[in-house]
C-alpha atoms as a PDB file:
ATOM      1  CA  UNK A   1     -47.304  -5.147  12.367  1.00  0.00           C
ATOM      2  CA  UNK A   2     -46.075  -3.805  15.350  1.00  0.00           C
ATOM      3  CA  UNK A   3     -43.261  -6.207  15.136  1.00  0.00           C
ATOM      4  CA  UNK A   4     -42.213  -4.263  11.972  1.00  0.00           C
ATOM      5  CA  UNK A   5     -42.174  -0.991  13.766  1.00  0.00           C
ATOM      6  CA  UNK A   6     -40.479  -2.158  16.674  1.00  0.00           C
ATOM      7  CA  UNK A   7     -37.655  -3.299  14.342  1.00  0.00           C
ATOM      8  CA  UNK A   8     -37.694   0.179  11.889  1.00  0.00           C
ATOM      9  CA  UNK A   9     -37.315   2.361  15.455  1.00  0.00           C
ATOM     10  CA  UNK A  10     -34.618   0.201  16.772  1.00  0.00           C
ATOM     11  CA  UNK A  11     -32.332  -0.249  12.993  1.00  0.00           C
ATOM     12  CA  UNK A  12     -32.839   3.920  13.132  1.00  0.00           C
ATOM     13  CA  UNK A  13     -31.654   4.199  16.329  1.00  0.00           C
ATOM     14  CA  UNK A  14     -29.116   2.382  17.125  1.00  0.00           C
ATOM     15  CA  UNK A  15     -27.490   1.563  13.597  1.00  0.00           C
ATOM     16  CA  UNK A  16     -24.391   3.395  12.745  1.00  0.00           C
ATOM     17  CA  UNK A  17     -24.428   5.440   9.837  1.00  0.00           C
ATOM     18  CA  UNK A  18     -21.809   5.473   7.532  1.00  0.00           C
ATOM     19  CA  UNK A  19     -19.276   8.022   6.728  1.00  0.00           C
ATOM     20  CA  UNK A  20     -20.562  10.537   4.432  1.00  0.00           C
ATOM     21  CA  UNK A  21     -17.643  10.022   2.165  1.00  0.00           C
ATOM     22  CA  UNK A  22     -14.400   7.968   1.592  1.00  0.00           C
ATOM     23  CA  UNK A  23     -11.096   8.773   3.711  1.00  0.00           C
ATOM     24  CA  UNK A  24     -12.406  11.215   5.913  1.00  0.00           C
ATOM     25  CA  UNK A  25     -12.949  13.807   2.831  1.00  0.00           C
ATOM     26  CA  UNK A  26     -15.615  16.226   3.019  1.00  0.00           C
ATOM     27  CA  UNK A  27     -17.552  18.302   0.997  1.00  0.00           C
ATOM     28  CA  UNK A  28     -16.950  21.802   0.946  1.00  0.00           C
ATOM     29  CA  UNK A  29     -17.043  25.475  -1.100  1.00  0.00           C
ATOM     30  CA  UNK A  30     -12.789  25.235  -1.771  1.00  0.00           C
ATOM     31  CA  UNK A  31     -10.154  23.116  -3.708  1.00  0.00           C
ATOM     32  CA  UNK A  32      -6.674  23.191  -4.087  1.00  0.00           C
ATOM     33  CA  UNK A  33      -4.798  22.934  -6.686  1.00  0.00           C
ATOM     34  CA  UNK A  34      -1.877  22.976  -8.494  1.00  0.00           C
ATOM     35  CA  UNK A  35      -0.951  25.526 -11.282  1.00  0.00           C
ATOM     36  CA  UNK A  36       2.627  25.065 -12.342  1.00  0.00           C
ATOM     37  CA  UNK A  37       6.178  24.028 -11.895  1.00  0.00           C
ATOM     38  CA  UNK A  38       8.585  27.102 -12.096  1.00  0.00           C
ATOM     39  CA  UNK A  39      10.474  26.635 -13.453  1.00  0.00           C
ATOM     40  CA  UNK A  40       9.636  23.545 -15.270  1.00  0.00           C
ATOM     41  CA  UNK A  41      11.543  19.957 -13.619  1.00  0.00           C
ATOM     42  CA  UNK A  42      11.832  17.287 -15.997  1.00  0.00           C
ATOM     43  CA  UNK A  43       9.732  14.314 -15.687  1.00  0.00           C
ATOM     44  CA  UNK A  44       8.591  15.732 -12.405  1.00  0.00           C
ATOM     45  CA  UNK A  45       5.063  16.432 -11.902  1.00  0.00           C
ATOM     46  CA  UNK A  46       2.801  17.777  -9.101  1.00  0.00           C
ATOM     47  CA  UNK A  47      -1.103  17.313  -8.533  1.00  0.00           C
ATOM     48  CA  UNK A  48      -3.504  17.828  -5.949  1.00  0.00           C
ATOM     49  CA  UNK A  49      -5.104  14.489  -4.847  1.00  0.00           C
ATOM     50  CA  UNK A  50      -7.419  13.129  -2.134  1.00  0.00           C
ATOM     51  CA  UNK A  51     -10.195  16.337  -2.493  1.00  0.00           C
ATOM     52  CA  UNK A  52      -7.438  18.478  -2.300  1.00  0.00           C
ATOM     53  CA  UNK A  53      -5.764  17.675   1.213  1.00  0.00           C
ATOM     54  CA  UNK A  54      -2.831  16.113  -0.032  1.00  0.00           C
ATOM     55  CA  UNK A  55       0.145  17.300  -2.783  1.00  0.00           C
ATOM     56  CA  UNK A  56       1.603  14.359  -4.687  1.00  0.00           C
ATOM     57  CA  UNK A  57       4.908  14.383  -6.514  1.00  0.00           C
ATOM     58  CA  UNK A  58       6.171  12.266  -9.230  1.00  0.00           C
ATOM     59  CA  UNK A  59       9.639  11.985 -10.163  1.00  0.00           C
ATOM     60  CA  UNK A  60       9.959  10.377 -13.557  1.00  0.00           C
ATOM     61  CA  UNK A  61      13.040  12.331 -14.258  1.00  0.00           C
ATOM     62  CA  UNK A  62      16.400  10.501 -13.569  1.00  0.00           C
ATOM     63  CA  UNK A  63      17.876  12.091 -10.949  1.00  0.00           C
ATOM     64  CA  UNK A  64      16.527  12.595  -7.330  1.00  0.00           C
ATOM     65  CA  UNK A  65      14.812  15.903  -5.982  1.00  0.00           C
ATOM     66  CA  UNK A  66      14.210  17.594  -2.790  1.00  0.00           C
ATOM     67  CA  UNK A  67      10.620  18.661  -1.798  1.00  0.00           C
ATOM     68  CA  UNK A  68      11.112  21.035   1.347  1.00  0.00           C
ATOM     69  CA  UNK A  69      11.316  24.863   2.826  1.00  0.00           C
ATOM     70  CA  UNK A  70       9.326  25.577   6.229  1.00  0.00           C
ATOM     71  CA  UNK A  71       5.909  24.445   6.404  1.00  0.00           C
ATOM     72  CA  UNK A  72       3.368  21.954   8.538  1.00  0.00           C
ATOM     73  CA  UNK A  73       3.319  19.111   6.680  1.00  0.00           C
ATOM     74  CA  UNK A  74       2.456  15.169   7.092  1.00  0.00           C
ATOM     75  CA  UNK A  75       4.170  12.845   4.422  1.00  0.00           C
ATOM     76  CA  UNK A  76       2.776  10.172   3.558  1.00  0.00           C
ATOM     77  CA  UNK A  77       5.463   7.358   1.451  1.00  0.00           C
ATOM     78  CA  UNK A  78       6.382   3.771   2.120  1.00  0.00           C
ATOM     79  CA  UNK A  79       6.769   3.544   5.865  1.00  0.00           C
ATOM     80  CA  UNK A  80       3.192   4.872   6.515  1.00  0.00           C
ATOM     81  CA  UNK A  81       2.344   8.549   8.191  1.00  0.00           C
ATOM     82  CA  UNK A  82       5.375  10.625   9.241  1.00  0.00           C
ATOM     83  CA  UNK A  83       4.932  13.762  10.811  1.00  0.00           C
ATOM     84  CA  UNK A  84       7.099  16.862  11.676  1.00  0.00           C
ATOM     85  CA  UNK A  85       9.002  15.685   8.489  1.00  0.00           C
ATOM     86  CA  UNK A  86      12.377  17.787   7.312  1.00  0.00           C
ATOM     87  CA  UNK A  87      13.165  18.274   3.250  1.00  0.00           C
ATOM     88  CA  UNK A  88      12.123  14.936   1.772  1.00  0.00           C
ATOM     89  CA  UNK A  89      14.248  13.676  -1.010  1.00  0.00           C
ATOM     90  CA  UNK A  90      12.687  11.951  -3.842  1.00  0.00           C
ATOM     91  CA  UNK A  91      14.153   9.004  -5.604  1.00  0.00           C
ATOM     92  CA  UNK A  92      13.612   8.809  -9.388  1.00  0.00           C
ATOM     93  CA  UNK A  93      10.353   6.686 -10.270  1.00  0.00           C
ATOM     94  CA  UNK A  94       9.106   7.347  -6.573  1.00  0.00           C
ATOM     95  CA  UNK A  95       5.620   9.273  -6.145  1.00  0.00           C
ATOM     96  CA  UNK A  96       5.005  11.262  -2.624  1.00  0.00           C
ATOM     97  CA  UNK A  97       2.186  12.706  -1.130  1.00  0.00           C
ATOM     98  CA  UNK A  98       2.400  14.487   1.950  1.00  0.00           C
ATOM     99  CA  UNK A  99       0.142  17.537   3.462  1.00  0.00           C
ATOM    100  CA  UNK A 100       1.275  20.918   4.077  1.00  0.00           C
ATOM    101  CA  UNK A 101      -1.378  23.762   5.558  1.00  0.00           C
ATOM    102  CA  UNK A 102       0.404  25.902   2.855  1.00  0.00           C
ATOM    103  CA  UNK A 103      -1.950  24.656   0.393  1.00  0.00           C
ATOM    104  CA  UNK A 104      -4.734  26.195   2.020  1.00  0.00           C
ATOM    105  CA  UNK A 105      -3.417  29.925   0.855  1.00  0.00           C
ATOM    106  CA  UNK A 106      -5.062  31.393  -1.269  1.00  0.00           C
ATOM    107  CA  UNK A 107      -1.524  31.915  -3.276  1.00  0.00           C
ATOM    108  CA  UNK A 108       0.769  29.713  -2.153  1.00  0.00           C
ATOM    109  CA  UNK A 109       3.999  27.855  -3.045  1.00  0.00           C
ATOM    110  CA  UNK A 110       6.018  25.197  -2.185  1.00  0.00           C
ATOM    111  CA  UNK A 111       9.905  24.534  -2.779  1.00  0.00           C
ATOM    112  CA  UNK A 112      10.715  21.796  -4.981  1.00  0.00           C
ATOM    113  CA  UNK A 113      14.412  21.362  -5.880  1.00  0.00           C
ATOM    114  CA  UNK A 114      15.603  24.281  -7.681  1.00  0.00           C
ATOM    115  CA  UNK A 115      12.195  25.234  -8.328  1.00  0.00           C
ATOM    116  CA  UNK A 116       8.897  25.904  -6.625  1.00  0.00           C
ATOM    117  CA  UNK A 117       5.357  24.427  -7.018  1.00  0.00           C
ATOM    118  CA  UNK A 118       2.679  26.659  -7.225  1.00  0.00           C
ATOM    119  CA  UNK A 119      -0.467  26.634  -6.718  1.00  0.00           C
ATOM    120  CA  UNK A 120      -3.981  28.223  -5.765  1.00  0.00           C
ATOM    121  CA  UNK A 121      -7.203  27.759  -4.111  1.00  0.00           C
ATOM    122  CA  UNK A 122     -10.408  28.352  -5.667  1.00  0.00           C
ATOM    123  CA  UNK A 123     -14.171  29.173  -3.657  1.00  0.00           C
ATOM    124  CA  UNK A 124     -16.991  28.194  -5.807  1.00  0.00           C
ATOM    125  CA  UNK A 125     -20.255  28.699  -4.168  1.00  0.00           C
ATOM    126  CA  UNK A 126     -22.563  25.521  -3.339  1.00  0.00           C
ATOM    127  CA  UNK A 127     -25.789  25.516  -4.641  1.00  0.00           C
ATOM    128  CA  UNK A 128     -29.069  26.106  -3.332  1.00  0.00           C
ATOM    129  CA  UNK A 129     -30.113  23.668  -1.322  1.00  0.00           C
ATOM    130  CA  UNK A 130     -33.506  23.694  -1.451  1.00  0.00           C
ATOM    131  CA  UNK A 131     -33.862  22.482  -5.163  1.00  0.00           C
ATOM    132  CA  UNK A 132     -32.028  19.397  -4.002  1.00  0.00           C
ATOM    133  CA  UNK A 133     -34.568  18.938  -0.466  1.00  0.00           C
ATOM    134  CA  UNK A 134     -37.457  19.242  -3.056  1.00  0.00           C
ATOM    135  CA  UNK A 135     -36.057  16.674  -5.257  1.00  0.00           C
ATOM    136  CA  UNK A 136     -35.703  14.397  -2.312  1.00  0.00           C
ATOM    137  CA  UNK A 137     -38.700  14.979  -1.059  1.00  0.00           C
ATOM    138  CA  UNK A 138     -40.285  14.085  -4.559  1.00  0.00           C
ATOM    139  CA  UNK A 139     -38.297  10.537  -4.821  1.00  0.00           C
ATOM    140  CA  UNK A 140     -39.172   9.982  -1.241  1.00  0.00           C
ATOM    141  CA  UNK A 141     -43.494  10.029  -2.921  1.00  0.00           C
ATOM    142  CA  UNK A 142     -42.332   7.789  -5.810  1.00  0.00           C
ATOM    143  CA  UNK A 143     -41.233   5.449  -3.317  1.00  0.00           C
ATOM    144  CA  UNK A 144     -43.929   5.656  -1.381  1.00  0.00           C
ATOM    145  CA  UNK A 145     -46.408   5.099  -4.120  1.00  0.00           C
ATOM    146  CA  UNK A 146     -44.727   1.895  -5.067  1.00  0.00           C
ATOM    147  CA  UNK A 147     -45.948   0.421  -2.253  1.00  0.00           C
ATOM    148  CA  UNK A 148     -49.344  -0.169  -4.144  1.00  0.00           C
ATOM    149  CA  UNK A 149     -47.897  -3.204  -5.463  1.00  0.00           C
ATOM    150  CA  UNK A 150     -45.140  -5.898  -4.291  1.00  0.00           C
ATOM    151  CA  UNK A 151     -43.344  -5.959  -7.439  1.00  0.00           C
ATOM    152  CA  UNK A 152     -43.000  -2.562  -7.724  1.00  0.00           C
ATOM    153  CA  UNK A 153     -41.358  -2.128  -4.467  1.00  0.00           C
ATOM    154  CA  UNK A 154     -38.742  -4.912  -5.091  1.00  0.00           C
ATOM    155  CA  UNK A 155     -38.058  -2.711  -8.452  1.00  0.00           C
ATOM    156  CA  UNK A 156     -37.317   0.189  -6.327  1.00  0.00           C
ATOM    157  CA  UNK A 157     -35.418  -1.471  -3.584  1.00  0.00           C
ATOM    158  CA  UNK A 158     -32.965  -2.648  -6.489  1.00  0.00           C
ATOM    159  CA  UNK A 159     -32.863   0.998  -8.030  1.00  0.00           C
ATOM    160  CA  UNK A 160     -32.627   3.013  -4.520  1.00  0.00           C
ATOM    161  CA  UNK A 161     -29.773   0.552  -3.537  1.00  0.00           C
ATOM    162  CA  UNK A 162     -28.227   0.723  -6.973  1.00  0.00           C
ATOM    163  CA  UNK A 163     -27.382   4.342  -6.207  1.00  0.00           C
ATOM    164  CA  UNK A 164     -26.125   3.633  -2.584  1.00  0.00           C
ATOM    165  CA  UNK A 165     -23.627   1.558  -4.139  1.00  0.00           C
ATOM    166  CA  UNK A 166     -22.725   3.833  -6.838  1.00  0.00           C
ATOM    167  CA  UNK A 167     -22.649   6.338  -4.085  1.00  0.00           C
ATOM    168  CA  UNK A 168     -20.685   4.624  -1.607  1.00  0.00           C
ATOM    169  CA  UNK A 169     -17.987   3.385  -5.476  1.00  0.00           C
ATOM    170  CA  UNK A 170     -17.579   6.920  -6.340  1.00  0.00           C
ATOM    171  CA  UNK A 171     -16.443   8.059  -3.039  1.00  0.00           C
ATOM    172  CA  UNK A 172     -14.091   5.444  -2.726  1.00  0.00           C
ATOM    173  CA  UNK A 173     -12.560   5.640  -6.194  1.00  0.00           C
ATOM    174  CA  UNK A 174     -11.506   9.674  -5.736  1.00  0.00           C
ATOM    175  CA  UNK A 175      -8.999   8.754  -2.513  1.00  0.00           C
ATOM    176  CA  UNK A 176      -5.729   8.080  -3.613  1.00  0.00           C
ATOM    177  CA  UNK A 177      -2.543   5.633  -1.952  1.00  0.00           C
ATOM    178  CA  UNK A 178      -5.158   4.279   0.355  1.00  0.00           C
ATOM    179  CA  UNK A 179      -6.857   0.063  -0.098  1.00  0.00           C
ATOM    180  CA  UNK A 180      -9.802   0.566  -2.323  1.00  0.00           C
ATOM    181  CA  UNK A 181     -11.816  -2.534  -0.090  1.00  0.00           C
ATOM    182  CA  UNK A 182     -11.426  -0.786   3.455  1.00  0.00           C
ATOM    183  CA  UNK A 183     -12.739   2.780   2.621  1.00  0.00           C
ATOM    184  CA  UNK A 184     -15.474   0.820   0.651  1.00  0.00           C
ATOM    185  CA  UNK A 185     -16.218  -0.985   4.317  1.00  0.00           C
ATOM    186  CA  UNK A 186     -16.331   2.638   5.748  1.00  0.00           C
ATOM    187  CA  UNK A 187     -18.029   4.721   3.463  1.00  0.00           C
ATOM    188  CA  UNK A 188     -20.968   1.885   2.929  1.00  0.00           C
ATOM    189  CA  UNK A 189     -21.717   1.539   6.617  1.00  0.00           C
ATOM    190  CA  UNK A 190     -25.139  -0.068   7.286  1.00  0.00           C
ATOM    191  CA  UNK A 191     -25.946  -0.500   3.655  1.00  0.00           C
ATOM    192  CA  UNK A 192     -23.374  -3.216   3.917  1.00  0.00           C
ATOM    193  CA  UNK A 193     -26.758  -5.555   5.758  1.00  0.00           C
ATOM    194  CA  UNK A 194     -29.138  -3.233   3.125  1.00  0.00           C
ATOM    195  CA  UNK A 195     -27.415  -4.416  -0.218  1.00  0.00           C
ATOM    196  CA  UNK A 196     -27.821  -8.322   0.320  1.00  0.00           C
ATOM    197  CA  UNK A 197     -31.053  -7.598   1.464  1.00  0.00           C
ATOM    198  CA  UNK A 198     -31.798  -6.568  -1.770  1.00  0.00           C
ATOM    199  CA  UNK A 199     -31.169 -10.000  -3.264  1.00  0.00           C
ATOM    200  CA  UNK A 200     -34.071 -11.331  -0.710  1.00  0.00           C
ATOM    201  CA  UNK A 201     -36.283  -8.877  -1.600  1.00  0.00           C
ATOM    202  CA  UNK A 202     -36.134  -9.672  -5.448  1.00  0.00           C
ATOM    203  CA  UNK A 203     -35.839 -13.068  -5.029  1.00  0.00           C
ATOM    204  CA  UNK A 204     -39.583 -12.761  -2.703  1.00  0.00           C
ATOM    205  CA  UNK A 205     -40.979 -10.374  -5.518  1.00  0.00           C
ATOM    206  CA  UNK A 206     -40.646 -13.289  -8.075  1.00  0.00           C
ATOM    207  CA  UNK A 207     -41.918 -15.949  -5.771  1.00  0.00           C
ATOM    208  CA  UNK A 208     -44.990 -13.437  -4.413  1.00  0.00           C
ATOM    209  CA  UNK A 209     -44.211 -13.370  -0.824  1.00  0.00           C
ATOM    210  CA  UNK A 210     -46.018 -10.976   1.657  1.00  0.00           C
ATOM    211  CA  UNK A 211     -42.351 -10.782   2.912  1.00  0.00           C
ATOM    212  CA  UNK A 212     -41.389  -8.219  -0.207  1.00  0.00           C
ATOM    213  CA  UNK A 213     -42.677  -5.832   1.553  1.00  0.00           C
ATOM    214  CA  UNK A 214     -41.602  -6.228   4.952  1.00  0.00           C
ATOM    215  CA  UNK A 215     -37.857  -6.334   3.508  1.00  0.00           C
ATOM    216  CA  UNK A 216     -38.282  -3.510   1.403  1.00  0.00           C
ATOM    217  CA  UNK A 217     -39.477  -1.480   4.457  1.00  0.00           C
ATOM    218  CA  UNK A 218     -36.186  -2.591   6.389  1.00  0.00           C
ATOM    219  CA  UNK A 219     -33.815  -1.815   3.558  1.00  0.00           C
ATOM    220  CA  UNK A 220     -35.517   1.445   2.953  1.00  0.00           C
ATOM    221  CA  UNK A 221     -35.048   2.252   6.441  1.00  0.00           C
ATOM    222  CA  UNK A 222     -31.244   1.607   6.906  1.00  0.00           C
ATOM    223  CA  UNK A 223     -30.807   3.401   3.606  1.00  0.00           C
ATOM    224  CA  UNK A 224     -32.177   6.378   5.120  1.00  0.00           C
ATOM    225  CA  UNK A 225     -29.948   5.628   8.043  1.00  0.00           C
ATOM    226  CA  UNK A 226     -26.638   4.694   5.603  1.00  0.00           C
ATOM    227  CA  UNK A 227     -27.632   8.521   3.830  1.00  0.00           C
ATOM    228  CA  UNK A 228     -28.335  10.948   6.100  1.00  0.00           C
ATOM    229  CA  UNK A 229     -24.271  11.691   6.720  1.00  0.00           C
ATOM    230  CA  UNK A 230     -24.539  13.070   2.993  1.00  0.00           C
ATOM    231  CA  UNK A 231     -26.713  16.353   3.515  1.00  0.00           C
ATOM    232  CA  UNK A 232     -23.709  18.628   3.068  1.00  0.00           C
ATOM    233  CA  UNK A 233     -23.562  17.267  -0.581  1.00  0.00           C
ATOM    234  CA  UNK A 234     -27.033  19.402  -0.939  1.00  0.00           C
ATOM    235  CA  UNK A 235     -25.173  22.856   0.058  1.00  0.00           C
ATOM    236  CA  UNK A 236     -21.543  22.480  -0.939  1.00  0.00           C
ATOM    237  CA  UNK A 237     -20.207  22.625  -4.507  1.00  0.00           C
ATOM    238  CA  UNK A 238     -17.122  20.445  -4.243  1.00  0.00           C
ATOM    239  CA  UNK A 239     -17.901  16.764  -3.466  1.00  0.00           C
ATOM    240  CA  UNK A 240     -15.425  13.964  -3.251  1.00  0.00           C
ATOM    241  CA  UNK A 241     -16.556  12.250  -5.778  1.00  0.00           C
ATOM    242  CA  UNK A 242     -15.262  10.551  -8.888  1.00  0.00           C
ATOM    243  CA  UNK A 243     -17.463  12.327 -11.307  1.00  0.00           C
ATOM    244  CA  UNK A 244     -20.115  15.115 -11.454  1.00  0.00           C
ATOM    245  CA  UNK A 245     -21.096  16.090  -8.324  1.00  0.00           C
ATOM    246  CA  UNK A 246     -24.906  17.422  -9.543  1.00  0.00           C
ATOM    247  CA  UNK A 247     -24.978  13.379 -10.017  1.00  0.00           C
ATOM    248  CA  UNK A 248     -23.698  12.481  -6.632  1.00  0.00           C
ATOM    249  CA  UNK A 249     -26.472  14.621  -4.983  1.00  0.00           C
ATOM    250  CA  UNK A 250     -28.949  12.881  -7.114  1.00  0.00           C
ATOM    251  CA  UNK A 251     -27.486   9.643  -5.742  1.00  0.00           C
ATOM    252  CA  UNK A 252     -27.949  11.244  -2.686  1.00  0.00           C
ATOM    253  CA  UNK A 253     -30.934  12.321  -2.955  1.00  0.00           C
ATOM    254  CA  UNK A 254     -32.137   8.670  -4.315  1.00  0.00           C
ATOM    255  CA  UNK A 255     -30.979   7.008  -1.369  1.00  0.00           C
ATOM    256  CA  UNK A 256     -32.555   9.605   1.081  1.00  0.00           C
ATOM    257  CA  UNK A 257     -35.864  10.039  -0.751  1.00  0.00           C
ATOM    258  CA  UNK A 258     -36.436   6.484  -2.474  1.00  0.00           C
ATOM    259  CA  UNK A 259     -35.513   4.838   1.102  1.00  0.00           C
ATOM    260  CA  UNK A 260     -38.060   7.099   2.670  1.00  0.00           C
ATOM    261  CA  UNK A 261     -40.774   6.168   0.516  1.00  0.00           C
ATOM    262  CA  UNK A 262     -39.965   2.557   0.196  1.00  0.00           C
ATOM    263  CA  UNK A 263     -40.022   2.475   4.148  1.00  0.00           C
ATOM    264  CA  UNK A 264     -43.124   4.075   4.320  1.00  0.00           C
ATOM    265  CA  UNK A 265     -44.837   2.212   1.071  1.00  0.00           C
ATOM    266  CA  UNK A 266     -43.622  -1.165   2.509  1.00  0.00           C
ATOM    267  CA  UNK A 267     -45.368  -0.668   6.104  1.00  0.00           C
ATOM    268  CA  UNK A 268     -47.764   0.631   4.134  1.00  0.00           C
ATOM    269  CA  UNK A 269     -48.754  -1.964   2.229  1.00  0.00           C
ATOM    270  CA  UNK A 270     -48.740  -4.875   5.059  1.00  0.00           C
ATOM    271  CA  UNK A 271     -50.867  -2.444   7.287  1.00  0.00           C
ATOM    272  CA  UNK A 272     -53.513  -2.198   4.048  1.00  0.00           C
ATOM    273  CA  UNK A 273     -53.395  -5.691   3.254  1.00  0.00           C
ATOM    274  CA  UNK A 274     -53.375  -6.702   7.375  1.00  0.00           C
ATOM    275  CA  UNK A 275     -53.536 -10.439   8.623  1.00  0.00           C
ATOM    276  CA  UNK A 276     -52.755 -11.909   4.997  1.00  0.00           C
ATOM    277  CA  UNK A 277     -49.144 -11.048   5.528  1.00  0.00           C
END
């Protein structure tokens, strides 16, 4: 037993978390975005990618055209980063992203050719976050309670990591022009040792080993240690995330609460149950 503790203190403190998101983005209460070509370019088209940081430009016209005009800006095209960048000329069929601290205006616009993109930021409040600490703390007693049985907590390591992945997918999928397996790597972190774990712990359930316990207290744990970069998702309204983000604060909130209560129903249990295990 004291084994068990020895091992949850030392996975909390000294595992590193992951990144709270994919690429570096970040929640927050503003997005950019694009609302027209003036005049219109054909074939050309602009978006807002990567949570807003970045302005991508496709040319699927046929002839080539210049994206320039003063600014602080870092393109991003085949070579890799390039900074302090002059008017960039692009080649028919070629996309380009690049960032320019213009798109943090309010109002702002951007020379492109013999037109302009424009484009705007909007501020949408977060939400409260209290509703979302609540629903936390409610998963986190679910958890907890399925510590009454063995089976039960192998059930709820599979579901708690099940959102940790779907977490960790989501991120990933919303950054654009970057490796897909890397920013998996980065925005996973610790649950990287938590989701195999997850095989054992099933895999113990079935063959009704004391040892479902101990392993769903040690994935709970790192779980908690994999989530706690995520809090801002509770208090911000945009989330870089591909898909709603009320259901990547749930995620959040699974992998926060649910590996709370699993640590805490796991120890738990093999403190009730004592020398058997």
């Amino acid at each position: 037993m004291r084994a068990l503790l020895l091992a949850l203190v030392l996975l909390i403190t000294t595992a590193g978390p992951a990144r709270a998101h994919a690429g570096g983005l970040t929640p927050q209460d503003h997005l950019s975005r694009v609302t027209a070509i003036d005049p219109p370019l054909p074939g050309v088209t602009a978006t807002m990618v990567n949570h807003g940081t970045e302005l991508e430009i496709r040319n699927g016209g046929s002839t080539p055209v210049a994206v320039g005009g003063a600014g602080d800006r870092t393109g991003v095209g085949g070579a890799g980063d390039r900074t302090g960048l002059a008017d960039h000329v692009i080649a028919p069929g070629e996309t380009y992203r690049f960032r320019d601290e213009r798109t943090t205006a309010p109002q702002w616009e951007i020379p492109l050719g013999t037109s302009v993109v424009e484009g705007r930021v909007d501020v949408i409040p977060g939400p409260n976050p209290l509703w979302w600490l609540l629903i936390t703390l409610a998963l986190a007693v679910g958890g907890y309670l399925l510590g009454r049985r063995r089976e039960l907590l192998a059930l709820g390591v599979v579901v708690v990591t099940a959102g940790h992945v779907w977490h960790a997918v989501g991120s990933t999928l919303v950054v654009t022009g970057r490796s897909f397996v890397p920013l998996l790597l980065g925005a996973s972190g610790v649950g990287l040792v938590a989701w195999p774990l997850t095989v054992v712990a099933v895999v113990a359930a079935v063959r009704r080993k004391p040892a479902t316990a101990f392993v769903a207290a040690v994935v709970g744990a790192m779980l908690v240690v994999a989530g706690i970069p995520d809090f801002d998702s509770f208090r911000f309204s945009q989330l870089p995330f591909a898909g709603p983000a009320d259901v990547d604060r749930l995620l959040v909130a699974l992998t926060l609460g649910g590996g709370l209560g699993l640590a805490a129903g796991g120890f738990d249990y093999l403190r009730r149950t004592g020398p058997t295990t």
